[in-house]
N, C-alpha and C. Protein backbone atom coordinates (compact mmCIF):
# COMPACT_ATOMS: atom_id res chain seq x y z
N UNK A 1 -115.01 -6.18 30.11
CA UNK A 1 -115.13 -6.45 28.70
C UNK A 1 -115.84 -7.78 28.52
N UNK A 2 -116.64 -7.63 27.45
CA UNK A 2 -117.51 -9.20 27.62
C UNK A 2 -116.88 -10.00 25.95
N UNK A 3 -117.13 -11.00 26.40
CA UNK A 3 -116.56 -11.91 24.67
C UNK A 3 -117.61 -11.60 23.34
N UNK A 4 -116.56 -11.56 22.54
CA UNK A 4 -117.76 -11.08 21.32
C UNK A 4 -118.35 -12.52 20.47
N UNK A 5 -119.54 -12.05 20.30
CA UNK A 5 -120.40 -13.35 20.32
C UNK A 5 -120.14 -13.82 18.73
N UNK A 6 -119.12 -14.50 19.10
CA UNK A 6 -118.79 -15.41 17.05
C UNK A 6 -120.13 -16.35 16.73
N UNK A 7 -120.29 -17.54 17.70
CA UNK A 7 -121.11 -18.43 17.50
C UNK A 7 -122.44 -18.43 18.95
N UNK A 8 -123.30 -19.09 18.31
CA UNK A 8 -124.44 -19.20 19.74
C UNK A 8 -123.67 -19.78 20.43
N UNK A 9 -123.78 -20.22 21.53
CA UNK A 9 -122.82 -20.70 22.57
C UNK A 9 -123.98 -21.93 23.60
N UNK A 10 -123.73 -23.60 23.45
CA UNK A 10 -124.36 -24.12 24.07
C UNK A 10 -124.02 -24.37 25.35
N UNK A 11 -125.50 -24.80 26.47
CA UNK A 11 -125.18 -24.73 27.88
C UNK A 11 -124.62 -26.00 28.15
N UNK A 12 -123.51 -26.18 27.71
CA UNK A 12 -122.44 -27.22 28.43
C UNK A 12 -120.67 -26.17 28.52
N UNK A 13 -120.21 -26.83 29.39
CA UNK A 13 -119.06 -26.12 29.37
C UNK A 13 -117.98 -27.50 29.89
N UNK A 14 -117.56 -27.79 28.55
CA UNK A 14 -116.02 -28.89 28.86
C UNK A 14 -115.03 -28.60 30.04
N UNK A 15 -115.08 -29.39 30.77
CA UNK A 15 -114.37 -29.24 31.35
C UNK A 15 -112.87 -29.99 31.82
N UNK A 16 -113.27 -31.74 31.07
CA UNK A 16 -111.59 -32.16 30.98
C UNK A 16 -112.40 -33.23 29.79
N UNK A 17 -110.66 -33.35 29.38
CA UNK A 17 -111.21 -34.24 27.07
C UNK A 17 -110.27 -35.35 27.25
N UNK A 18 -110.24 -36.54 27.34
CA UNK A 18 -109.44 -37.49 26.82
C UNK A 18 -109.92 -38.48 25.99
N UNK A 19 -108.71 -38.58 24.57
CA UNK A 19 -109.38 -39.72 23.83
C UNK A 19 -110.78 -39.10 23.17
N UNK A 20 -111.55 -40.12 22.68
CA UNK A 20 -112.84 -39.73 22.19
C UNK A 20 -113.77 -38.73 22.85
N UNK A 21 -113.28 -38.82 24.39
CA UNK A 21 -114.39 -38.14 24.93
C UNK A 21 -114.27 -37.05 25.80
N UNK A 22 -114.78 -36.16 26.08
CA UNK A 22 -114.88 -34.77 26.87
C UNK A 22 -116.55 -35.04 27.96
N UNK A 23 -115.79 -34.21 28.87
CA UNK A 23 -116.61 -33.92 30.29
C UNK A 23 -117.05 -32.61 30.65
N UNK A 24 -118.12 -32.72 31.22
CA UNK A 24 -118.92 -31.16 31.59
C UNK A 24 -118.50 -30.76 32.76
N UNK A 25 -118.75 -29.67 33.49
CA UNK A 25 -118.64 -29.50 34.92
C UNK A 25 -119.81 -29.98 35.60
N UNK A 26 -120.92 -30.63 34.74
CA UNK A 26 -121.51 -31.83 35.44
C UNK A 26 -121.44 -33.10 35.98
N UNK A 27 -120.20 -32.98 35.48
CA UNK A 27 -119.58 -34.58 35.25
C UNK A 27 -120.13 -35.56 34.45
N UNK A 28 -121.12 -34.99 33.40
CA UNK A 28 -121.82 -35.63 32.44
C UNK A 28 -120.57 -36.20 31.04
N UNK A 29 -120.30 -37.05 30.61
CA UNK A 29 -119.54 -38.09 29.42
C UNK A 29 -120.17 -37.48 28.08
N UNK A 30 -119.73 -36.83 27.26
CA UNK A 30 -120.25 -36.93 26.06
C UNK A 30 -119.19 -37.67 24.98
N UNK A 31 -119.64 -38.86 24.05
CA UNK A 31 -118.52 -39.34 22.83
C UNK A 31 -118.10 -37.95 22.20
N UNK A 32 -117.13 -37.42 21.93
CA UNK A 32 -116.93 -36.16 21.25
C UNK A 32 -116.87 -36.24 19.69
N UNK A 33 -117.65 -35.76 18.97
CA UNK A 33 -117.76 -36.26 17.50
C UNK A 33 -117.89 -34.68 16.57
N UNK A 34 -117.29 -33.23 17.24
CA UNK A 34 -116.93 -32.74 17.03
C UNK A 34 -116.22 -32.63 15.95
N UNK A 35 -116.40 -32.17 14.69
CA UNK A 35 -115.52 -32.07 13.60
C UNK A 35 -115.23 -30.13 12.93
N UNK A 36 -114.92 -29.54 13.50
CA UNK A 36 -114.66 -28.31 13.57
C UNK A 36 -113.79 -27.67 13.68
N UNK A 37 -113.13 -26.45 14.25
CA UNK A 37 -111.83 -25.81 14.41
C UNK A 37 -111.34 -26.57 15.56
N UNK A 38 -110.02 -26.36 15.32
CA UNK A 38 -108.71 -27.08 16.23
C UNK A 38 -109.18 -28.35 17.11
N UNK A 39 -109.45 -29.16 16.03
CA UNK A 39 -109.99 -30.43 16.11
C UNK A 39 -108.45 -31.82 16.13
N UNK A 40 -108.24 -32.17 17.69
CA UNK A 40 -107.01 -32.78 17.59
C UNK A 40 -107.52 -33.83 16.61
N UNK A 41 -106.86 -34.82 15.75
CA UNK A 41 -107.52 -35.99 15.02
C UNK A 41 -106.93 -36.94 15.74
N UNK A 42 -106.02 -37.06 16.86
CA UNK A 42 -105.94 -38.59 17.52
C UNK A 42 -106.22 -38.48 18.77
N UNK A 43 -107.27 -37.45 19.33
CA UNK A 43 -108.06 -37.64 20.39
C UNK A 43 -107.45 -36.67 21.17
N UNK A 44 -108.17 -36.04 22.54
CA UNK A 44 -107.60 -35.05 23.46
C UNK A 44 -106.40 -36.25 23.75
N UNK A 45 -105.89 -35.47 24.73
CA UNK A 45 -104.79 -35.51 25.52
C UNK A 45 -104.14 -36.91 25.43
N UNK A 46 -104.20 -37.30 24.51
CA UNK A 46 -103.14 -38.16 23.59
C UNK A 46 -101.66 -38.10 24.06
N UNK A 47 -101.35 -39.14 25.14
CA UNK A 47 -99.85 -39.22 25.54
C UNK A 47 -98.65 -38.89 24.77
N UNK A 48 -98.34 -39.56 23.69
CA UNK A 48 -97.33 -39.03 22.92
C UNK A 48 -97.53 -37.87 22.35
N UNK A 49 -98.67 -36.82 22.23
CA UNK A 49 -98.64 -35.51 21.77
C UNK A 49 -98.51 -34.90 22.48
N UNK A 50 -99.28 -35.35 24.40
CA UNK A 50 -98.88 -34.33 25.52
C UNK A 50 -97.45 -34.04 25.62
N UNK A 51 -96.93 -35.52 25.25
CA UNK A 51 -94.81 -35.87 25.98
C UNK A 51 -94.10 -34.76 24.58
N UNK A 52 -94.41 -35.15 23.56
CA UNK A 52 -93.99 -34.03 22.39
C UNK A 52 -94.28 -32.62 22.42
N UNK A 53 -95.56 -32.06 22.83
CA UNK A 53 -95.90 -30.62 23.32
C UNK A 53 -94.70 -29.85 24.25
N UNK A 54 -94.71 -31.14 25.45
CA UNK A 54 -94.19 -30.68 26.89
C UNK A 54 -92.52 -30.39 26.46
N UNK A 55 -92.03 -31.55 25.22
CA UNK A 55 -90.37 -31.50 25.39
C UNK A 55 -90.28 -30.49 24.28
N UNK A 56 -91.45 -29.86 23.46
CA UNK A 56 -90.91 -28.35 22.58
C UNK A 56 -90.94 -27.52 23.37
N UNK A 57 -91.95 -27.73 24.57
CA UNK A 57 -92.14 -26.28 25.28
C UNK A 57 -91.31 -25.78 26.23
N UNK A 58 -90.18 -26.72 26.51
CA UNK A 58 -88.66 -27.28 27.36
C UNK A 58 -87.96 -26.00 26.72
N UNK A 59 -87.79 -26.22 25.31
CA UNK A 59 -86.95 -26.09 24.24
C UNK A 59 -87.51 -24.17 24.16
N UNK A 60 -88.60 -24.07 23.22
CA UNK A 60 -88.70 -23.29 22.87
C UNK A 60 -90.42 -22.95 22.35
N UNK A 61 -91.08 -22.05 22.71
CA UNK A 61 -92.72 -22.30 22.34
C UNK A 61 -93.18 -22.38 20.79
N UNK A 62 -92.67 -20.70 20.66
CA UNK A 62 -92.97 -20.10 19.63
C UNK A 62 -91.83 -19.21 18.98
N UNK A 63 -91.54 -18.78 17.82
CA UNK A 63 -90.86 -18.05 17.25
C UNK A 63 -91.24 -17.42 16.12
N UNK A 64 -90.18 -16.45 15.57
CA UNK A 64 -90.92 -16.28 14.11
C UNK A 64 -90.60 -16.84 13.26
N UNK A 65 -90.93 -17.02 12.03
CA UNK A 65 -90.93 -17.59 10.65
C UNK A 65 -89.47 -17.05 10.08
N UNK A 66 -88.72 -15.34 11.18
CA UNK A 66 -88.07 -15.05 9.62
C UNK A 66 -86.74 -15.59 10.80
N UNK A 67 -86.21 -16.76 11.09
CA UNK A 67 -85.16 -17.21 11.96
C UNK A 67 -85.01 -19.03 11.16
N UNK A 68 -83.95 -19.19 10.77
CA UNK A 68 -84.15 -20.67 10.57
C UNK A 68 -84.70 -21.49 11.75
N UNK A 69 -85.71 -22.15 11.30
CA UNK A 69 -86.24 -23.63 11.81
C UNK A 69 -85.93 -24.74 11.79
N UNK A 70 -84.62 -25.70 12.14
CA UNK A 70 -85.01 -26.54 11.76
C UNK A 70 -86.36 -27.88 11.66
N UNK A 71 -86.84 -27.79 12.68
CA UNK A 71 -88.10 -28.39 12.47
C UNK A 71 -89.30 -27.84 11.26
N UNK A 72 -89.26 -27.04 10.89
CA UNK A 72 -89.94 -26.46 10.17
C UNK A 72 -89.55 -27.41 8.48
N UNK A 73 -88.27 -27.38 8.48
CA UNK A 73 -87.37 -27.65 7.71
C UNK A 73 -87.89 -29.42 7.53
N UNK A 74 -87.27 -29.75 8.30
CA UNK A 74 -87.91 -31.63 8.54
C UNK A 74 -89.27 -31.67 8.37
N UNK A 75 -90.54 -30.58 8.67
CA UNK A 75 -91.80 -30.51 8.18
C UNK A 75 -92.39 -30.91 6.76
N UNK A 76 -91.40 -29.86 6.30
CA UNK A 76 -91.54 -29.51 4.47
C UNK A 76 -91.38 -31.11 4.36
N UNK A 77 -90.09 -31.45 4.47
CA UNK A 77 -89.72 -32.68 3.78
C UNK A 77 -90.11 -33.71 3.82
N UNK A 78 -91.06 -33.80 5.17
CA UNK A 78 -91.77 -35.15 5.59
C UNK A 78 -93.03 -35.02 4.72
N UNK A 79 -93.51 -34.00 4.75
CA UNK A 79 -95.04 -33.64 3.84
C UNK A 79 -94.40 -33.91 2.99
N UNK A 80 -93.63 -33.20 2.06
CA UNK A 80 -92.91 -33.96 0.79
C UNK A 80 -92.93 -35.08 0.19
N UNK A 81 -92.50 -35.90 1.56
CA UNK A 81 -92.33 -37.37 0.88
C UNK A 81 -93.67 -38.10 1.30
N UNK A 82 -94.76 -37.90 1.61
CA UNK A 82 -95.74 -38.30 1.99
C UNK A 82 -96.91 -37.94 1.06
N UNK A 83 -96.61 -36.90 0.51
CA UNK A 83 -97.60 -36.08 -0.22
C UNK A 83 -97.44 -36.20 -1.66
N UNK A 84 -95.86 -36.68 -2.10
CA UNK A 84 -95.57 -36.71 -3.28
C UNK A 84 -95.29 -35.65 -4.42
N UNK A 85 -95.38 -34.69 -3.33
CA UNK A 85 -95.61 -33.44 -4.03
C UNK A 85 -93.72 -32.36 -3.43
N UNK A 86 -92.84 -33.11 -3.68
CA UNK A 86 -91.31 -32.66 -3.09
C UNK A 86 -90.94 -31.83 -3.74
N UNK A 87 -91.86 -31.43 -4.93
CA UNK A 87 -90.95 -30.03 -5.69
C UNK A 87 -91.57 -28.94 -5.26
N UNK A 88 -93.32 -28.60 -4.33
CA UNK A 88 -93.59 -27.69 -3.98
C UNK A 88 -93.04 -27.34 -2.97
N UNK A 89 -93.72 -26.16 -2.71
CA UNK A 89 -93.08 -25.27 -1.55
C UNK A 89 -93.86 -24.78 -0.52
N UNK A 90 -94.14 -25.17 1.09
CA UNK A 90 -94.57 -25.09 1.95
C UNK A 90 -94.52 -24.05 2.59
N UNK A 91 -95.98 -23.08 2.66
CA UNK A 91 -96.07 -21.75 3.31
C UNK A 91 -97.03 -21.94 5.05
N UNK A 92 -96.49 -22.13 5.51
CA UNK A 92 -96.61 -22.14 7.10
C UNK A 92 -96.99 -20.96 7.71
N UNK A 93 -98.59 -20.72 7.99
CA UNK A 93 -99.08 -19.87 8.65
C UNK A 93 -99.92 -19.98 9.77
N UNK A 94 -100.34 -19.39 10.48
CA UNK A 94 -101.61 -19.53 11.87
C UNK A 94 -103.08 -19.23 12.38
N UNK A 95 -103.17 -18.73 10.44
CA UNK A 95 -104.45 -18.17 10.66
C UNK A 95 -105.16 -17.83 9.48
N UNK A 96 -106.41 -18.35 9.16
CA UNK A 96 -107.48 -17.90 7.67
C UNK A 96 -107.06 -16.92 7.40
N UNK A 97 -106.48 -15.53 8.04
CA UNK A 97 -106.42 -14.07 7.50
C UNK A 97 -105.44 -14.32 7.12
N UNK A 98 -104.47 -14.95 7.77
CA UNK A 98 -102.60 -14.97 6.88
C UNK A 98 -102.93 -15.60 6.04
N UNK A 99 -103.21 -16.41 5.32
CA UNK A 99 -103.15 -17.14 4.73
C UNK A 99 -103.96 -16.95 3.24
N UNK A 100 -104.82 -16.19 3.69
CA UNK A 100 -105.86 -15.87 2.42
C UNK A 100 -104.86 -14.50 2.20
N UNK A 101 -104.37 -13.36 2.95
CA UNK A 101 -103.39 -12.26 2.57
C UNK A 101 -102.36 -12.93 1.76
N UNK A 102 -101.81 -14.00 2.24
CA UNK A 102 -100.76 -14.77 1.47
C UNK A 102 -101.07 -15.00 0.02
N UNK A 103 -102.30 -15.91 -0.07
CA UNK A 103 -102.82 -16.51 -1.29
C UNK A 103 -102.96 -14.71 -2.06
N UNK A 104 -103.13 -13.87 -1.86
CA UNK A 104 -103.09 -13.09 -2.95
C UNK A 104 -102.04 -12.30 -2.94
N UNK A 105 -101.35 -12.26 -2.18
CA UNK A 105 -99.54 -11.71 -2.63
C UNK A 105 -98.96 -12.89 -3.56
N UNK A 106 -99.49 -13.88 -3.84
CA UNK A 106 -98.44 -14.78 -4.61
C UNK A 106 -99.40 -14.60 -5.78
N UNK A 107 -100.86 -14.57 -5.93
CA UNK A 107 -101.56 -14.62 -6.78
C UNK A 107 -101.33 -13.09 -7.76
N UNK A 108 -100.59 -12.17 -7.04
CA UNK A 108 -99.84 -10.97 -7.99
C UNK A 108 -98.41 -11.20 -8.14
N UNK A 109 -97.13 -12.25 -7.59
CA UNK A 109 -96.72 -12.26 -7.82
C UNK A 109 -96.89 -13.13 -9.25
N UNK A 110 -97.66 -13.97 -9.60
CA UNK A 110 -97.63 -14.98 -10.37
C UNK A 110 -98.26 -14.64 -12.09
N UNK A 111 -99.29 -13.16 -11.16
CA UNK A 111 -99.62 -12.54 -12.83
C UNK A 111 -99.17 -11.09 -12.58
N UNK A 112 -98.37 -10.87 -12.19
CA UNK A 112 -97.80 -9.60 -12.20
C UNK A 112 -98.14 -8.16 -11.97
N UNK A 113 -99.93 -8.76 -11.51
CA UNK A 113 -100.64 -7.35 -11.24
C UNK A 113 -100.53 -6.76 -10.04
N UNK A 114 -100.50 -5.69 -9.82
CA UNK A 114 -100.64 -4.97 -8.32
C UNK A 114 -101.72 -4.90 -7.62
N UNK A 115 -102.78 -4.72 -8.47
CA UNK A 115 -104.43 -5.14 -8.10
C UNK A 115 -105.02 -5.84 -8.47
């Protein structure tokens, strides 16, 4: 099976990222200035996000949404108080398709149409 071609694909291939910067299997340095999908914002392999990754993944990886969270829970509330915004309500999803499906199940719950 071959990968289906989303984007052109350039001839470098990353091969280790820390901090600002990522490496080829040339061993060539590029500054990484990347601003795109799953874009860490405090740099690759960022110690306190590796040590936080490693002690959820101790714990537990992944689950579903319909099980209480508490972390999920401490999420809401920290965005809350950061955001200023503590009376909305935080919909936690993993993907453009959930999320746009989402935005229009609420967008009929809110005018009452079915279509």
């Amino acid at each position: 099976m071959d990968l289906f071609d989303v984007y052109p694909l350039n001839n470098v291939t990353i091969t280790k990222a820390k901090g600002s910067y990522v490496w080829d299997s040339e061993g060539n340095q590029y500054l990484d200035l990347y601003g795109g999908h799953a874009v860490i914002s405090i740099g690759h392999t960022h110690p306190h996000w590796v040590r936080r990754i490693e002690e959820q993944l101790e714990k537990i990886a992944f689950y579903s949404n319909s099980i209480q969270n508490p972390l999920q829970t401490e999420l809401a509330k920290k965005l809350g108080e950061v955001s200023g915004k503590e009376d909305y309500s935080l919909f936690l999803c993993n993907s453009g398709a959930e999320a746009n499906e989402n935005a229009l199940k609420m967008a009929s719950f809110h005018t009452g149409r079915k279509k």
